[in-house]
PDB file of N, CA and C in Angstrom:
ATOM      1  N   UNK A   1       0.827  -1.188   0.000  1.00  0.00           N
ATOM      2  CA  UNK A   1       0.000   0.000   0.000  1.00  0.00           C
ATOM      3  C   UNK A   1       0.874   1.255   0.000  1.00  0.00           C
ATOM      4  N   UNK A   2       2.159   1.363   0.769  1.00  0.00           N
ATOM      5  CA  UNK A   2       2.910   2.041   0.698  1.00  0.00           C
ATOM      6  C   UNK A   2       3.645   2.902  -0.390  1.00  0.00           C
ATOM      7  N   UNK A   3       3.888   1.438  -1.336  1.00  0.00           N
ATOM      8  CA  UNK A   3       3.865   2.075  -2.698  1.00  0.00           C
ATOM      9  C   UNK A   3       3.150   1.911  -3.762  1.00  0.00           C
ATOM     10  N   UNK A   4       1.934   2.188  -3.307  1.00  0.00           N
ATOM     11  CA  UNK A   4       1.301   2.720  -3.905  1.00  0.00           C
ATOM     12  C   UNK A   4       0.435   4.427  -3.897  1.00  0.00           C
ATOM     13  N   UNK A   5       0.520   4.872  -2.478  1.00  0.00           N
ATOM     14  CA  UNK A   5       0.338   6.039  -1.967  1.00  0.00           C
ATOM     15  C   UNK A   5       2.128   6.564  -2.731  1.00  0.00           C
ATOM     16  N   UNK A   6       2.940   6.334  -2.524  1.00  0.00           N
ATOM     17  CA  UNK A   6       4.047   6.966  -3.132  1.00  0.00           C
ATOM     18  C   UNK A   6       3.853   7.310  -4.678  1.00  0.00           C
ATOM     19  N   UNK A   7       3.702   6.281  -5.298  1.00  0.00           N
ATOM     20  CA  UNK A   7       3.217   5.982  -6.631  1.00  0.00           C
ATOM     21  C   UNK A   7       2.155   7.512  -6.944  1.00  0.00           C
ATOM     22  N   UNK A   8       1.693   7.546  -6.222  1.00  0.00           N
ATOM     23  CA  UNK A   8       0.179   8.363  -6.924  1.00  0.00           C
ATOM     24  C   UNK A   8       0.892   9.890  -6.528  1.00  0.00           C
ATOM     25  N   UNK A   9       1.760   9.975  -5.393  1.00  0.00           N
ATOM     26  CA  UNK A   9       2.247  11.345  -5.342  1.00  0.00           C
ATOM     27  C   UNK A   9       3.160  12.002  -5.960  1.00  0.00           C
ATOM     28  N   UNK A  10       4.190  11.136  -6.174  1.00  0.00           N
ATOM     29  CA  UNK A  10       5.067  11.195  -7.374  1.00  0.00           C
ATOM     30  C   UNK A  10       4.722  11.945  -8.219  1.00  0.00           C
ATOM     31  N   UNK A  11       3.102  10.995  -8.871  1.00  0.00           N
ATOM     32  CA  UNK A  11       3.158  11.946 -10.094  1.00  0.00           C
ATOM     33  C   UNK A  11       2.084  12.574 -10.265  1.00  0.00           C
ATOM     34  N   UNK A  12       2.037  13.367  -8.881  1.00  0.00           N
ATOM     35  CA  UNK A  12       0.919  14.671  -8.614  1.00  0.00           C
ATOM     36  C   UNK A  12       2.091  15.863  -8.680  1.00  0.00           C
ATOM     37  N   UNK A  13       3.356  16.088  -8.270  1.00  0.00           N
ATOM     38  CA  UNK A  13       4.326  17.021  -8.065  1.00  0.00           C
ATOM     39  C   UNK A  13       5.271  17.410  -9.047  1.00  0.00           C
ATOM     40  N   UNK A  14       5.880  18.364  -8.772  1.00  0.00           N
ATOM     41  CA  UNK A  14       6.925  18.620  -9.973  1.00  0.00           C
ATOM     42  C   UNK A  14       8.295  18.450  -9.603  1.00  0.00           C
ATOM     43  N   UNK A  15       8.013  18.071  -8.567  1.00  0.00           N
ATOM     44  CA  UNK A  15       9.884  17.457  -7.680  1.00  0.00           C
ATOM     45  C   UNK A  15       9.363  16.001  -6.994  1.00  0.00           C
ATOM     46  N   UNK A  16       9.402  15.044  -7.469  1.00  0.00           N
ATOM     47  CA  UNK A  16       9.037  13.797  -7.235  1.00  0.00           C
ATOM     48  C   UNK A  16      10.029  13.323  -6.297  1.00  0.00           C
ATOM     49  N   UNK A  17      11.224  13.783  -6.689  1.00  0.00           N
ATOM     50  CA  UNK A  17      12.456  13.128  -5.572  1.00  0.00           C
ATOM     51  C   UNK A  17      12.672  13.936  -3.948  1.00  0.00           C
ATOM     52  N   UNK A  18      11.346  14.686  -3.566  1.00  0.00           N
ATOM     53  CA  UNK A  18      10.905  15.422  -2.602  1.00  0.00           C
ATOM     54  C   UNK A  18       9.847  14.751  -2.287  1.00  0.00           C
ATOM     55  N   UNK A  19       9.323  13.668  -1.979  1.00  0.00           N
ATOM     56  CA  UNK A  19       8.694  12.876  -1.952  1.00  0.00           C
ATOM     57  C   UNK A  19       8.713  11.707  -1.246  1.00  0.00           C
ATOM     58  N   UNK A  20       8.533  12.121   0.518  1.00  0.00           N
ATOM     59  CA  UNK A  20       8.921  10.689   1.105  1.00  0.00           C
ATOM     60  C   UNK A  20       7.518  10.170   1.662  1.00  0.00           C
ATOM     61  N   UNK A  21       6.954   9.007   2.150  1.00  0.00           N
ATOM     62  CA  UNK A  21       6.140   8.247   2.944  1.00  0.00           C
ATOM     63  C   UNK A  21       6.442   7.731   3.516  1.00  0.00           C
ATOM     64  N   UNK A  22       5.520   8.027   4.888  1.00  0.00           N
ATOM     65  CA  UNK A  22       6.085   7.521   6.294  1.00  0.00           C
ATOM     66  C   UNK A  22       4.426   6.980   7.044  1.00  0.00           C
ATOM     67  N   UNK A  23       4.897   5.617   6.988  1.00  0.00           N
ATOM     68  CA  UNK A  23       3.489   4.558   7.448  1.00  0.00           C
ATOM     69  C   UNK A  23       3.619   4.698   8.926  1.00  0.00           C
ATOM     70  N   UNK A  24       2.349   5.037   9.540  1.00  0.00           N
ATOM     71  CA  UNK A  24       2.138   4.946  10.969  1.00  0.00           C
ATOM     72  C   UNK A  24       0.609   4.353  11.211  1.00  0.00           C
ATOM     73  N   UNK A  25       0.971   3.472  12.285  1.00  0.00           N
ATOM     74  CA  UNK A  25       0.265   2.370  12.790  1.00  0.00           C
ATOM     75  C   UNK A  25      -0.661   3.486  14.242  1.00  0.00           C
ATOM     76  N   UNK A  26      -2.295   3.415  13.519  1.00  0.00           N
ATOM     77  CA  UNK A  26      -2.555   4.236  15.065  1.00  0.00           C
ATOM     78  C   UNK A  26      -4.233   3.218  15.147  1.00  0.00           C
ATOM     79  N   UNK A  27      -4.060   3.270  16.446  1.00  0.00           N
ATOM     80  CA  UNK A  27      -5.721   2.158  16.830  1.00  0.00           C
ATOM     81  C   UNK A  27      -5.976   1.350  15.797  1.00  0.00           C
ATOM     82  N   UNK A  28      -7.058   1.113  15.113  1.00  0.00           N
ATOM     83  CA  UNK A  28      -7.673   0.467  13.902  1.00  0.00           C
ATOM     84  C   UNK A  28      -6.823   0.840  12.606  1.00  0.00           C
ATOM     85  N   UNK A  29      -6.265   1.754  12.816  1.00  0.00           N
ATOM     86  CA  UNK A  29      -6.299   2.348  10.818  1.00  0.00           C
ATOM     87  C   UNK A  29      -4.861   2.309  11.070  1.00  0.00           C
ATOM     88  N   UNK A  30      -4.257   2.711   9.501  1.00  0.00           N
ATOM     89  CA  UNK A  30      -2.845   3.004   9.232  1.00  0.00           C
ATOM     90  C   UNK A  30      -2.790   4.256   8.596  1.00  0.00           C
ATOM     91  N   UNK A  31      -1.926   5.528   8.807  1.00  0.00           N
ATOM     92  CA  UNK A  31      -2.131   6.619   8.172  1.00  0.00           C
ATOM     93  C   UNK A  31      -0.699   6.778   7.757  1.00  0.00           C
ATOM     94  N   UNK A  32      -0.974   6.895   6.575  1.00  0.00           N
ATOM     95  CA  UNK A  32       0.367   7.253   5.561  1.00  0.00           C
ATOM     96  C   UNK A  32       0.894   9.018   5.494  1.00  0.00           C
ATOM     97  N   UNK A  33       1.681   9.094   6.122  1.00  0.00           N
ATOM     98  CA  UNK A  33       1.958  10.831   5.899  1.00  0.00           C
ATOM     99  C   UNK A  33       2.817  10.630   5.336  1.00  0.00           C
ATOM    100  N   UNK A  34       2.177  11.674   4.357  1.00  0.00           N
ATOM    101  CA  UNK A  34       3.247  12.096   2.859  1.00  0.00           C
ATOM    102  C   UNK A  34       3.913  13.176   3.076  1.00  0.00           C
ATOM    103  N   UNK A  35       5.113  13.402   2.971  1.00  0.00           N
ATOM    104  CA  UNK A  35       5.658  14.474   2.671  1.00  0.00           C
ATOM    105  C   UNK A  35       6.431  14.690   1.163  1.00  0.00           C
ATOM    106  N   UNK A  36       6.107  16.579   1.029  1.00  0.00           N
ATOM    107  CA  UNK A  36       6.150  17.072  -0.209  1.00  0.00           C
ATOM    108  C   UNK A  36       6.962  18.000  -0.116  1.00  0.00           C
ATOM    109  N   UNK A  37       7.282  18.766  -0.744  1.00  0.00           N
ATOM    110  CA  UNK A  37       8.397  19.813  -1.435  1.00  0.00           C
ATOM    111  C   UNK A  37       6.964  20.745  -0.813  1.00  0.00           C
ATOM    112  N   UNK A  38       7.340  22.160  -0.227  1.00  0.00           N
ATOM    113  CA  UNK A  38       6.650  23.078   0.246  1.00  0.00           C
ATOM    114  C   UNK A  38       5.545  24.168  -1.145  1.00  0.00           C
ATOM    115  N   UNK A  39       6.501  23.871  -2.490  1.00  0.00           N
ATOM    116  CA  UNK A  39       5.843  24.057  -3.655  1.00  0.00           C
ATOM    117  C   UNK A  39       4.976  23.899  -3.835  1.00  0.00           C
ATOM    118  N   UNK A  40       4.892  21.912  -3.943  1.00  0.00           N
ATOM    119  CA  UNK A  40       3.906  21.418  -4.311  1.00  0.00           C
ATOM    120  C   UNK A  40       3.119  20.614  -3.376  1.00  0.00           C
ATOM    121  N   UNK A  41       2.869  21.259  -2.271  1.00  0.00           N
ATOM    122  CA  UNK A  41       1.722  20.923  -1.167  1.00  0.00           C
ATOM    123  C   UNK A  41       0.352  21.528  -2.205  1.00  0.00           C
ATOM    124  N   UNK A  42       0.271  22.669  -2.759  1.00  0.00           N
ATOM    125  CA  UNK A  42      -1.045  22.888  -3.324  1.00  0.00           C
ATOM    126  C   UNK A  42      -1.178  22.043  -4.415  1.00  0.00           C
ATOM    127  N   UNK A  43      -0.368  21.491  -5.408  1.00  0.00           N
ATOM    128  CA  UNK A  43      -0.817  20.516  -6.638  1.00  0.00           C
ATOM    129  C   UNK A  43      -1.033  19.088  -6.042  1.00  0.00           C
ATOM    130  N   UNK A  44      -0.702  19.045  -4.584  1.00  0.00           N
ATOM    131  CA  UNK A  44      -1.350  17.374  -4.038  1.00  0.00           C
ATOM    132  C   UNK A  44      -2.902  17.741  -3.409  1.00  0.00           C
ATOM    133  N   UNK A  45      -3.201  18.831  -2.828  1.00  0.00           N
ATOM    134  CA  UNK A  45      -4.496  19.532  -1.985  1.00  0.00           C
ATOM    135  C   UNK A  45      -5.291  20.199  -2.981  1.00  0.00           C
ATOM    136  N   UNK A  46      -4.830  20.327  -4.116  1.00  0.00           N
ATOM    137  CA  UNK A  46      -5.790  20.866  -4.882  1.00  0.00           C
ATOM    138  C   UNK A  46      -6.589  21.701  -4.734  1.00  0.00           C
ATOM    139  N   UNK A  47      -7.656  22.303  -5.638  1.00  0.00           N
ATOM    140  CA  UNK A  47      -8.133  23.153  -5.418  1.00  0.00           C
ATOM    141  C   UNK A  47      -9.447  22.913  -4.602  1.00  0.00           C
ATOM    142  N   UNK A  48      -9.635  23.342  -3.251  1.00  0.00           N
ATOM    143  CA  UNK A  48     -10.797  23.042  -2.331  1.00  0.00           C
ATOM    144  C   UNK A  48     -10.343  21.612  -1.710  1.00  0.00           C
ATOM    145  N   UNK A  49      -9.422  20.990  -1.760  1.00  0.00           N
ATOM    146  CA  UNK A  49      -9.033  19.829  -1.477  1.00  0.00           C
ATOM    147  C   UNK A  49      -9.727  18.880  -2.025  1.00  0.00           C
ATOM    148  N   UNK A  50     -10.325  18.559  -3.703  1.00  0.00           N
ATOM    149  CA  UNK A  50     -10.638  17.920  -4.339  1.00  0.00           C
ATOM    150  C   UNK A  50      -9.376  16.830  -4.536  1.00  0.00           C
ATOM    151  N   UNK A  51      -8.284  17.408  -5.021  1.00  0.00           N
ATOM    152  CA  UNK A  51      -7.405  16.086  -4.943  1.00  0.00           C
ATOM    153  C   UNK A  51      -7.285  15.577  -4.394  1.00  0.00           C
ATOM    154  N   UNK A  52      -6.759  15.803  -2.808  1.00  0.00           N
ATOM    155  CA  UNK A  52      -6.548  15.316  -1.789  1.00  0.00           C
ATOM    156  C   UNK A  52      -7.735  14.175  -1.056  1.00  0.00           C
ATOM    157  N   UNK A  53      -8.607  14.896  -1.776  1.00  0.00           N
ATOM    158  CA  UNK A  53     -10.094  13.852  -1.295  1.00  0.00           C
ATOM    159  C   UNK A  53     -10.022  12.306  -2.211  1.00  0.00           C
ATOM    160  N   UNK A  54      -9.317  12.880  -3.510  1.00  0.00           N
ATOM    161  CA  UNK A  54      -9.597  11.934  -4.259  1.00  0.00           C
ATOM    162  C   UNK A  54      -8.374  10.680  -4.281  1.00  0.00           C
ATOM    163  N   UNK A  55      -7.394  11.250  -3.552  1.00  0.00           N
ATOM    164  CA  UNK A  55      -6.285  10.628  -3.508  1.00  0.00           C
ATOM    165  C   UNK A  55      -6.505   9.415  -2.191  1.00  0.00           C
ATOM    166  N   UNK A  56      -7.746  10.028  -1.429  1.00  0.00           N
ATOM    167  CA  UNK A  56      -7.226   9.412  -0.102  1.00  0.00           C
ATOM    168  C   UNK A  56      -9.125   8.383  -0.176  1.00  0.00           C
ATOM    169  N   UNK A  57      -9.272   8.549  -1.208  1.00  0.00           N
ATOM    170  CA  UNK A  57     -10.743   7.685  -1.948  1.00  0.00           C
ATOM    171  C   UNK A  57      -9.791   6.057  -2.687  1.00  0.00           C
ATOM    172  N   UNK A  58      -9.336   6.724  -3.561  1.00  0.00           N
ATOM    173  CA  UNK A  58      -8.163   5.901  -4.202  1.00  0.00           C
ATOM    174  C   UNK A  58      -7.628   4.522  -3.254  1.00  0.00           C
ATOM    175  N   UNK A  59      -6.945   5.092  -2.661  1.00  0.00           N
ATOM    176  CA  UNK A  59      -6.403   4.644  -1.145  1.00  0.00           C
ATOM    177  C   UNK A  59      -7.147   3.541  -0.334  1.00  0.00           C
ATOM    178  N   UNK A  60      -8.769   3.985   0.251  1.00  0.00           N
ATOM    179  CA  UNK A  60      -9.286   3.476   0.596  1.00  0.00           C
ATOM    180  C   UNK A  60      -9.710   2.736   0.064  1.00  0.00           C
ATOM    181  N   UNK A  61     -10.293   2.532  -0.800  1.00  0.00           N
ATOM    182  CA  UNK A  61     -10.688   2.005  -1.987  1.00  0.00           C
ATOM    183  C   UNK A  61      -9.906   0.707  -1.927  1.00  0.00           C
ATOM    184  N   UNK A  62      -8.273   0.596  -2.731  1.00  0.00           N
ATOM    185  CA  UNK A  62      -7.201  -0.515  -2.251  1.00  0.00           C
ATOM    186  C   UNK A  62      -7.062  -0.785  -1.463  1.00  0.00           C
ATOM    187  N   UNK A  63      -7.124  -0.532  -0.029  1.00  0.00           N
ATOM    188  CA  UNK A  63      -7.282  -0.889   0.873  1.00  0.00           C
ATOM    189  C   UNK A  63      -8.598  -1.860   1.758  1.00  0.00           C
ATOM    190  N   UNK A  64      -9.542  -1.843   1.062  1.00  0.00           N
ATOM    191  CA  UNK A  64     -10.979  -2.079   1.425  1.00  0.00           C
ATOM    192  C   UNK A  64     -10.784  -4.011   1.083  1.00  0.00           C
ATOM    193  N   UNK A  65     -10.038  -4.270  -0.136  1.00  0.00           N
ATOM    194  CA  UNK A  65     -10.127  -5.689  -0.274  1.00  0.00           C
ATOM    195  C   UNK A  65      -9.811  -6.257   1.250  1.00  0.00           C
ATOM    196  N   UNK A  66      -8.385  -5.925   1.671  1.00  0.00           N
ATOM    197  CA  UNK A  66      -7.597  -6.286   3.031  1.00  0.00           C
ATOM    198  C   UNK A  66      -8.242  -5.959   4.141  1.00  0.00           C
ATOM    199  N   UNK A  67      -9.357  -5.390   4.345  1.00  0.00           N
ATOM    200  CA  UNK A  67     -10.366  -4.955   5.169  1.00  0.00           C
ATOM    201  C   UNK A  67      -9.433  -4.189   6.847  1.00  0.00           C
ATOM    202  N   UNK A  68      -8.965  -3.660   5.664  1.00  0.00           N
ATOM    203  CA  UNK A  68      -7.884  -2.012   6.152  1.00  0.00           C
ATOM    204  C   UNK A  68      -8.557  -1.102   6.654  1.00  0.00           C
ATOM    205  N   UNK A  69      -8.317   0.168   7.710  1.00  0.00           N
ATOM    206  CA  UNK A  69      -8.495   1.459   7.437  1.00  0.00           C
ATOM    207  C   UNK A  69      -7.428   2.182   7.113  1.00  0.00           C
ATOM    208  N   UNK A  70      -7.490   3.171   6.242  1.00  0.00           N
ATOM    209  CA  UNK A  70      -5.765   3.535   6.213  1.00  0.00           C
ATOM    210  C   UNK A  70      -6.769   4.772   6.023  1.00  0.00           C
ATOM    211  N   UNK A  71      -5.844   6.209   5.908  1.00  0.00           N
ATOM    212  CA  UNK A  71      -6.398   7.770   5.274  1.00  0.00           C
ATOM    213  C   UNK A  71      -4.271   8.146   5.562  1.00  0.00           C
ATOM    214  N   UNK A  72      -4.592   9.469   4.748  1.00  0.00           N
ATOM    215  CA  UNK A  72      -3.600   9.603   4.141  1.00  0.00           C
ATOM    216  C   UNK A  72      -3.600  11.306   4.644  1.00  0.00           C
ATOM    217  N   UNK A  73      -2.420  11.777   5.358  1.00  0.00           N
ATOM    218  CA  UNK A  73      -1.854  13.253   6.210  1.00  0.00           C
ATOM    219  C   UNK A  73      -0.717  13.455   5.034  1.00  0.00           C
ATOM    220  N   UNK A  74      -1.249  15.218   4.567  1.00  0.00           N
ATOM    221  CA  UNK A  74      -0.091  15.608   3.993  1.00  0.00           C
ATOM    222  C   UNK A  74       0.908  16.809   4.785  1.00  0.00           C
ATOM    223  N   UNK A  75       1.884  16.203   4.315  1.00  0.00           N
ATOM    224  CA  UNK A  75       2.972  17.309   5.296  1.00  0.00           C
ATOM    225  C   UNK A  75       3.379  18.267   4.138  1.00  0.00           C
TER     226      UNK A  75
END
């Protein structure tokens, strides 16, 4: 799942190699915080946080077979 949340941020940004994920284990769920280049925090949050919604839909979504909770913190 890991890389696959990497995967999708990569190629939301324009400095991809600014681009780390860091998996944390909390109660029930797993939350992936992404960190980004300070640039491109708005081309992952999008406008109204439509991306960000859709990124962390995505997510759940792959996650749902494994009967996961995961959501996804951007730094």
């Amino acid at each position: 799942m890991k890389e696959l949340v990497e995967l999708i941020a990569k190629g939301l940004v324009e400095q991809p190699e600014a681009v780390s994920v860091r998996e944390v284990q909390r109660e029930q769920q797993t939350i992936y915080e992404v960190s980004v280049a300070p640039s491109d925090i708005g081309k992952v949050v999008g406008k109204g946080g439509r991306l960000v919604k859709a990124f962390r839909t995505v997510v759940s979504a792959a996650s749902f077979a494994d009967g996961k909770r995961v959501n996804i913190e951007i730094k």
